[in-house]
Protein backbone atom coordinates (compact mmCIF):
# COMPACT_ATOMS: atom_id res chain seq x y z
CA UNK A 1 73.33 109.34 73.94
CA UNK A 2 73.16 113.03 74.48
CA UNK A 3 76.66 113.10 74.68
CA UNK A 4 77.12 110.97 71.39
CA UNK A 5 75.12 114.34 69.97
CA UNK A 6 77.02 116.79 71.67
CA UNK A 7 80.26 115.18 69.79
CA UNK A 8 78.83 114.70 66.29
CA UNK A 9 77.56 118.59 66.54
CA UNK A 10 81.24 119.29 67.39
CA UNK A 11 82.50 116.97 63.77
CA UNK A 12 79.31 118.15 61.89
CA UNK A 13 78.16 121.54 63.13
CA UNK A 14 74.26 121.73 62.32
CA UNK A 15 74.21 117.87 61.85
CA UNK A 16 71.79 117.82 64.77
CA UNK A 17 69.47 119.71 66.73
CA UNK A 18 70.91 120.25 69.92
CA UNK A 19 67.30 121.75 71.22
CA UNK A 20 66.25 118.79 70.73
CA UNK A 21 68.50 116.74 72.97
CA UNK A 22 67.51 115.53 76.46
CA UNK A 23 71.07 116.72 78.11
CA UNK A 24 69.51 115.32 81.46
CA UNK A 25 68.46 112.13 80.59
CA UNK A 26 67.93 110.25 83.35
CA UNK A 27 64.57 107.86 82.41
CA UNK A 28 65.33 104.99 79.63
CA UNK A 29 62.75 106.29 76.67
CA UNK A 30 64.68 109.65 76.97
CA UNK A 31 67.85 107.27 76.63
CA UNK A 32 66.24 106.35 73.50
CA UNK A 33 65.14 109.20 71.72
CA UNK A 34 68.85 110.59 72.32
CA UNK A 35 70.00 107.42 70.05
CA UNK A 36 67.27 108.17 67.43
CA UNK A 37 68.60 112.15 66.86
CA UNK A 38 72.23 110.52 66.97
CA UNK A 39 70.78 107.39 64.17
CA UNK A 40 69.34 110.22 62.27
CA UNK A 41 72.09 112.99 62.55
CA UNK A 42 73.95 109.82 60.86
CA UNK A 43 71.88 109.25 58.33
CA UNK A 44 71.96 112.79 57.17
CA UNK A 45 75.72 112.36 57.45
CA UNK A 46 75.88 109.16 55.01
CA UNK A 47 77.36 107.35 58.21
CA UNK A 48 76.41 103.74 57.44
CA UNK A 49 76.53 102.65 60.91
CA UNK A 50 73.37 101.29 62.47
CA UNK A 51 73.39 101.94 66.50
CA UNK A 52 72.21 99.03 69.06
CA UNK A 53 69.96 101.33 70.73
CA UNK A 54 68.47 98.37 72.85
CA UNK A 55 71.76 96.74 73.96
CA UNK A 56 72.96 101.07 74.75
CA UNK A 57 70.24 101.80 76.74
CA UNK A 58 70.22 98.03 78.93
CA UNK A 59 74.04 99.61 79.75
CA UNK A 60 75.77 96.09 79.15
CA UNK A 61 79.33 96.47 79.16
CA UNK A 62 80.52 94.98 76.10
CA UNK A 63 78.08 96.47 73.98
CA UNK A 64 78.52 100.01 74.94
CA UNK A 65 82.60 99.48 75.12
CA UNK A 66 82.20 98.27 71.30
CA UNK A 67 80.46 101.27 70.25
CA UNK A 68 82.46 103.67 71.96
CA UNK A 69 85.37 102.02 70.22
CA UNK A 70 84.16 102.44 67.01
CA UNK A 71 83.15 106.19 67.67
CA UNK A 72 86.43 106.95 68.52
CA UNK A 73 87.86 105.55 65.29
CA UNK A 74 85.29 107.89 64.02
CA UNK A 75 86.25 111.13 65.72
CA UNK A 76 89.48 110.36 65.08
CA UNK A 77 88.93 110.46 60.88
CA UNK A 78 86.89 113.22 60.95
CA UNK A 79 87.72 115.84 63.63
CA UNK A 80 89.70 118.82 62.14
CA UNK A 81 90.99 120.25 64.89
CA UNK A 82 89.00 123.49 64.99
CA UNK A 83 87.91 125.32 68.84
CA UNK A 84 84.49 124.51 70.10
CA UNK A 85 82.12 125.32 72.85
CA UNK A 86 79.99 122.96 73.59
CA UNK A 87 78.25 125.01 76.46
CA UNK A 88 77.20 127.59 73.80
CA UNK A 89 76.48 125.06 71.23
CA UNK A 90 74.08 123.51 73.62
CA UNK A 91 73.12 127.44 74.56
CA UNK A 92 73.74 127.05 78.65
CA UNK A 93 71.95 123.52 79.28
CA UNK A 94 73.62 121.82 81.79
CA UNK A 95 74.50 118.48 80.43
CA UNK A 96 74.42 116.56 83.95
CA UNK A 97 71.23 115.51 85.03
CA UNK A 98 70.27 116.68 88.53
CA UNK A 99 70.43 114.29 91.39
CA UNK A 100 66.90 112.58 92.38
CA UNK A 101 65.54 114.35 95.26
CA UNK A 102 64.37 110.60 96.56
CA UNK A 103 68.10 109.43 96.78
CA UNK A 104 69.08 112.64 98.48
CA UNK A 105 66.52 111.69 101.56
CA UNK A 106 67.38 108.69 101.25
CA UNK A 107 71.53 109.21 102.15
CA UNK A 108 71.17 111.94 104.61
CA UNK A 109 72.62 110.70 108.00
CA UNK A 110 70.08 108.86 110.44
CA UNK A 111 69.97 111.18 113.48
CA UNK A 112 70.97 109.61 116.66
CA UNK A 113 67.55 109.49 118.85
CA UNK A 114 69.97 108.37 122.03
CA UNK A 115 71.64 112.01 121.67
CA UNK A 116 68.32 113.99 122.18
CA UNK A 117 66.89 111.72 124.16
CA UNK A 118 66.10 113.82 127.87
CA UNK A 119 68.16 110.74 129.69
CA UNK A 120 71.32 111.41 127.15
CA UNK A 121 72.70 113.92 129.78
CA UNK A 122 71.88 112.05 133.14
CA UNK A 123 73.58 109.15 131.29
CA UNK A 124 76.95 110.73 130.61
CA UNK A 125 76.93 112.26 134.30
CA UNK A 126 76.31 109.07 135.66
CA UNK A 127 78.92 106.87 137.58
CA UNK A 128 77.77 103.61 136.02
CA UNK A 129 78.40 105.09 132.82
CA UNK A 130 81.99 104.98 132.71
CA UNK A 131 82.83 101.32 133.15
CA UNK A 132 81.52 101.40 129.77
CA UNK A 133 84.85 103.07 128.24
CA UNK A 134 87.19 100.42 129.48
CA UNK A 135 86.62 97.56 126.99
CA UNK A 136 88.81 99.66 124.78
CA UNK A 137 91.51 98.63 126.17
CA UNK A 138 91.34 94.98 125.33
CA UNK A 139 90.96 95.79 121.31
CA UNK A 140 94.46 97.81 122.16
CA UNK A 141 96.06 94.77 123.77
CA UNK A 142 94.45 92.86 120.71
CA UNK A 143 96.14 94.77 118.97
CA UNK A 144 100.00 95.03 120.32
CA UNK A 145 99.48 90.85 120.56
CA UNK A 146 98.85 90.70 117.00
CA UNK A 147 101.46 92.89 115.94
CA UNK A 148 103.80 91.00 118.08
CA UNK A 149 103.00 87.86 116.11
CA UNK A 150 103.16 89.23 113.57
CA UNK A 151 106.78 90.55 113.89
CA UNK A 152 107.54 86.88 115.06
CA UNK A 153 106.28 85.50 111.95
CA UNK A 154 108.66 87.66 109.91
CA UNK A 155 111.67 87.09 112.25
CA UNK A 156 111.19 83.44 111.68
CA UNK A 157 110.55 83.50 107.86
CA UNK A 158 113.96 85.74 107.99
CA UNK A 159 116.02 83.20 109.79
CA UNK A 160 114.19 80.64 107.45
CA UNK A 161 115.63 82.28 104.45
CA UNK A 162 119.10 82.88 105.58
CA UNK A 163 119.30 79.15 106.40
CA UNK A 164 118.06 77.97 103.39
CA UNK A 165 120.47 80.50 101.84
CA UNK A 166 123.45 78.84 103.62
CA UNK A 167 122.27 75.46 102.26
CA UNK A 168 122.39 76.60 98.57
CA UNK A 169 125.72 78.10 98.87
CA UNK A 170 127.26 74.50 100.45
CA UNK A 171 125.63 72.46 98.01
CA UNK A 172 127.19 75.12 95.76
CA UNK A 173 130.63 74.63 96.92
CA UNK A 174 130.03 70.56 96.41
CA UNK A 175 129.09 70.33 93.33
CA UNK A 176 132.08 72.68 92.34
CA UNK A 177 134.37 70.16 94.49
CA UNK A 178 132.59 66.66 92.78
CA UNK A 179 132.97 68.63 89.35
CA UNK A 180 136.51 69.17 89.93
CA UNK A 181 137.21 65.44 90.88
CA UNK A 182 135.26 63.94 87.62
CA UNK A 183 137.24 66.23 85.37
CA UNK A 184 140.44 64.89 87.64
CA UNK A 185 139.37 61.39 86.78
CA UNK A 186 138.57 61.78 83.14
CA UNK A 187 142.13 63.33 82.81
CA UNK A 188 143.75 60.14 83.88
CA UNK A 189 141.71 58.04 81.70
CA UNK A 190 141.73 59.66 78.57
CA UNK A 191 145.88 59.43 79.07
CA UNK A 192 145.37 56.05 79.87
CA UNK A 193 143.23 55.32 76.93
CA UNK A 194 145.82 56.85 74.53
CA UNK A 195 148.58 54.70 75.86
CA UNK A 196 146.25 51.99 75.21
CA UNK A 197 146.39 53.53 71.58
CA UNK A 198 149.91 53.74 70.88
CA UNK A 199 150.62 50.38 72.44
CA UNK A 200 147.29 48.50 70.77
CA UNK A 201 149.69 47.06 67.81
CA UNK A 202 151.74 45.20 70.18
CA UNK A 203 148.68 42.56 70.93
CA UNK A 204 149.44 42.72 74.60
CA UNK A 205 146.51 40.67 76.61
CA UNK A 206 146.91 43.63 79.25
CA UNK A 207 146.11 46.45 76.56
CA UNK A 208 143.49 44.81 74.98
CA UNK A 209 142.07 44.03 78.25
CA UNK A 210 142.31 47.89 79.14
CA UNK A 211 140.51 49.11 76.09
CA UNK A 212 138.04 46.88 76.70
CA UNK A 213 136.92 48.25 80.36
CA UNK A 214 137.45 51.79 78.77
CA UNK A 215 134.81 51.30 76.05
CA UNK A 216 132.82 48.76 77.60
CA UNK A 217 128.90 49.52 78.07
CA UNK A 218 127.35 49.15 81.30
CA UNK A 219 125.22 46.02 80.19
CA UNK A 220 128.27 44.42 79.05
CA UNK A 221 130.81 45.00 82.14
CA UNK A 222 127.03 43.03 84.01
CA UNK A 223 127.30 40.37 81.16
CA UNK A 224 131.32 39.80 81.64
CA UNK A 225 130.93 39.56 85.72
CA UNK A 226 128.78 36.94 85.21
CA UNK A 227 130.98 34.51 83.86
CA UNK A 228 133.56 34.97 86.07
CA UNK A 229 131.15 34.47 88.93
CA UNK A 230 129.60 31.32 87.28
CA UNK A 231 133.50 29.98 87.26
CA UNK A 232 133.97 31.03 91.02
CA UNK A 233 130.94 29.04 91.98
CA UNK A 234 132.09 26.27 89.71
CA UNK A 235 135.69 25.92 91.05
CA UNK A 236 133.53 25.76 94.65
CA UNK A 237 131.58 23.13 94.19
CA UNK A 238 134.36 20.63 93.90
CA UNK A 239 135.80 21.40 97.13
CA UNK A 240 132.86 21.38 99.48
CA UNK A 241 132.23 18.21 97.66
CA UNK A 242 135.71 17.01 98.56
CA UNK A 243 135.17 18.10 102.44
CA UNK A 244 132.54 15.41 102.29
């Protein structure tokens, strides 16, 4: 909030009391009272905006990203441009609260009791001690191993690629080739078909006969085998009964 004030004494010089604001802030009814002087420095101001000091100070995400939002749509209108010091303004108060002395114990670096411990020194002197640097080696041969597979893994993906690669590019040249050969055969039958055209007056059995496998349907080239297998097995029937 205090820096809500610090901001509306920079639109609206003497808007607010700046003496009045808690520049380090740091407990939640301090939060509050910073959002009263900025409700009331709005008021005075004719700003109908009414501020969701509860949802502010809980520091939920959404609400505080809508407000800020709407304050900047607010600066923006209103700000004139003019120079501004908002240390003076605020006459030398720092506006960042200082840190909690509790949280400063609390991070400092645990001492090592091993290190001042009076057997620290007969330790590091001591023969049996340095075994205990050798299991770095295995994390190093960890290491190269996994590297190595590593570099494996991208060989093979590599080699995977440029065969799929190869694959695309002959099914490429195949489907130019089978392309090729159905626009070869459509050739020849659309000549054929007008030859069937210009001869179709003469009512010759062997044109009529041609135009109908050019523009016959799938279904009906299945209907007109049919008969002609029905008369095979017809013409069959009276020979085998003939061999008896």
């Amino acid at each position: 909030g205090a820096a809500y004030c610090q901001f509306m004494d920079m639109l609206f010089p003497g808007c607010i009391s700046l003496k009045k604001v808690k520049f380090q802030a740091k407990l939640e009814h301090e939060y509050i009272h910073n959002f009263k002087l900025l409700q009331a420095s709005f008021k005075r101001m004719n700003v109908d905006k009414v501020i969701p000091v509860e949802k502010l100070v809980k520091g939920r995400f959404q609400d505080n990203l809508d407000f800020i939002q709407w304050f900047k749509k607010f600066y923006d209108a209103n700000y004139d441009g003019k120079e501004y010091d908002p240390v003076e303004a605020r006459q030398g108060q720092d506006a960042i609260p200082p840190p909690d002395p509790g949280e400063q114990i609390f991070n400092l670096p645990k001492k090592s009791h091993h290190a001042n411990s009076p057997t620290a020194g007969a330790a590091k002197s001591s023969p049996a001690s340095k075994p205990g640097s050798t299991p770095s080696r295995p994390s190093s041969a960890k290491r190269a191993s996994s590297s190595g597979s590593a570099t494996k893994s991208d060989k093979d993906l590599e080699t995977q690629v440029i065969q799929l690669n190869e694959q695309v590019h002959s099914l490429k040249l195949a489907l130019e080739g089978v392309e090729k050969e159905r626009d070869f055969y459509f050739g020849k039958l659309r000549e054929i078909e007008l030859l069937c055209q210009e001869h179709g007056q003469e009512n010759d059995d062997l044109v009529q006969r041609l135009m109908e496998v050019l523009y016959a349907s799938e279904e009906h080239e299945g209907h007109t085998e049919e008969p002609e297998a029905e008369e095979q097995a017809h013409d069959q029937q009276p020979q085998q009964q003939e061999e008896y």
